[in-house]
Protein backbone atom coordinates (compact mmCIF):
# COMPACT_ATOMS: atom_id res chain seq x y z
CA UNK A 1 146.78 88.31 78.69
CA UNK A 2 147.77 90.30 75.64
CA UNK A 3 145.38 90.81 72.31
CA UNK A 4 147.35 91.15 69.34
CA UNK A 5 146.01 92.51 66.10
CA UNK A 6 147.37 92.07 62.79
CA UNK A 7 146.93 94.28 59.57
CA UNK A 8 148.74 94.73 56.45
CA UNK A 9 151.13 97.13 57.86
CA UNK A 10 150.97 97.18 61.58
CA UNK A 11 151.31 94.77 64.56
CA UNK A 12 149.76 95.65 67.75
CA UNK A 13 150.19 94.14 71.53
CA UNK A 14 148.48 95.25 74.60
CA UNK A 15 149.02 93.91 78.10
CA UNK A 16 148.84 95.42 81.25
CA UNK A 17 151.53 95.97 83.66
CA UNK A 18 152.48 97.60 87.31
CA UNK A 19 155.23 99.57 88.03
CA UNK A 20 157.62 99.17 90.95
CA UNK A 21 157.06 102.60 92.11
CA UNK A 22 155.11 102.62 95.29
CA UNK A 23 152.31 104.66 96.06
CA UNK A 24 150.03 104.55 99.25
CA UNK A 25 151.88 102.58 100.94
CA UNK A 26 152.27 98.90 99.36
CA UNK A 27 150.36 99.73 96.38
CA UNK A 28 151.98 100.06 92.71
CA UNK A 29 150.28 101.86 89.60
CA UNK A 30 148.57 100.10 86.82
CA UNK A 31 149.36 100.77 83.33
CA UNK A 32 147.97 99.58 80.06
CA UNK A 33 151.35 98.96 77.40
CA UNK A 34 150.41 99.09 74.02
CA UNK A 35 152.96 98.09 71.31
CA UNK A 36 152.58 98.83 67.70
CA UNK A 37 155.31 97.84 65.57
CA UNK A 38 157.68 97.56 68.09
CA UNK A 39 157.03 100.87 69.35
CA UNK A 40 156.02 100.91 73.04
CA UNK A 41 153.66 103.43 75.11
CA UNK A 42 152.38 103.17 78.72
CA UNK A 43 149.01 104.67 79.73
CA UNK A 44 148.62 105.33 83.23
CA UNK A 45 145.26 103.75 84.34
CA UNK A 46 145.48 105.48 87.85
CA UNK A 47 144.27 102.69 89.48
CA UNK A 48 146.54 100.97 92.25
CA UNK A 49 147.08 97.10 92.94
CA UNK A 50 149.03 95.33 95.11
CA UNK A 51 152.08 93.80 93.67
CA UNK A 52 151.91 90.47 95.49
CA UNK A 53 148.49 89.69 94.05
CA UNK A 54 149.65 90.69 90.71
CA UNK A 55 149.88 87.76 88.13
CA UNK A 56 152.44 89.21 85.26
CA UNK A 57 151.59 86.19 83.26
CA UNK A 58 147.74 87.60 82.91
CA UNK A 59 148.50 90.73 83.63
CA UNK A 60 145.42 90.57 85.94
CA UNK A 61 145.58 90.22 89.91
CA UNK A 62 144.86 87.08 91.68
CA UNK A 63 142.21 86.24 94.19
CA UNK A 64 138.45 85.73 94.46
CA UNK A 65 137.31 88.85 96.33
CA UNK A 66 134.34 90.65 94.85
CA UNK A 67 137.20 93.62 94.79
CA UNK A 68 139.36 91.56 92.97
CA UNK A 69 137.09 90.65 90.16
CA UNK A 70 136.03 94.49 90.02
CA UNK A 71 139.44 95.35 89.28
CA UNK A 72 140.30 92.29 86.68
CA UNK A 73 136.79 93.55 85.07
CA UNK A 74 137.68 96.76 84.93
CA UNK A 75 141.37 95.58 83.00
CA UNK A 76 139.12 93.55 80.85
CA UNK A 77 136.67 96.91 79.95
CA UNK A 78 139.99 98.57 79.20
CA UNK A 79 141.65 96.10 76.94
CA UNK A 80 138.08 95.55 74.81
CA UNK A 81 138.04 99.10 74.39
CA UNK A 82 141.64 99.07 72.85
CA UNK A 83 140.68 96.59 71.02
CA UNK A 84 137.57 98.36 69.65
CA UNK A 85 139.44 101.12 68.85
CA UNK A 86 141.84 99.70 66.73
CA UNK A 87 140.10 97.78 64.64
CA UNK A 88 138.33 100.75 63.78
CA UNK A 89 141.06 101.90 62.64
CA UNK A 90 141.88 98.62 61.21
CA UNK A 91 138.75 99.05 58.93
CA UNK A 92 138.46 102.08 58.04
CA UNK A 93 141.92 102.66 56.93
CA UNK A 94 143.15 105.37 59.11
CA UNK A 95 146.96 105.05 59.14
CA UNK A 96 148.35 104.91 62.85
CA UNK A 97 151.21 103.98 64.45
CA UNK A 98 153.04 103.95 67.93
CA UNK A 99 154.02 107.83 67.90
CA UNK A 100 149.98 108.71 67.31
């Protein structure tokens, strides 16, 4: 699932990914991408998933276990607070971009 917002001067993606790094075992990290202007950054969400219940599509894992849906709420908290935050900056007219 990605959110994009659009201003004057900036264009803005986020998504959620995993990377192929193991840890634990057969679990991989999560990390929130944003994109602004082409300009990518990955945030560590220390949280682990497995990969083969990841969806890359959604960027969200797979399943119906009360665990599961914990986890894909959690992504969803995540993203809305990205969200949030930009469009704060959106409206008040602080200047960002994908170095800040």
């Amino acid at each position: 699932m990605r959110h994009k917002l659009v201003s004057d001067e900036n264009n803005i993606q986020s998504n959620f990914c995993y990377q192929a790094r193991l840890k634990h075992g057969a679990s991989a990290l999560v990390y929130l991408r944003i994109t602004i202007d082409g300009i990518r950054t990955e945030i560590s969400l220390q949280r682990d998933c497995d990969p083969e219940k990841w969806d890359a599509d959604k960027g969200r894992l797979y399943g119906r276990t009360e665990e599961i849906k914990s986890f894909n709420a959690y992504l969803d908290a995540v993203q809305l607070k990205v969200y949030d935050i930009f469009q704060g900056f959106i409206s008040t007219g602080v200047e960002f971009d994908g170095e800040k």
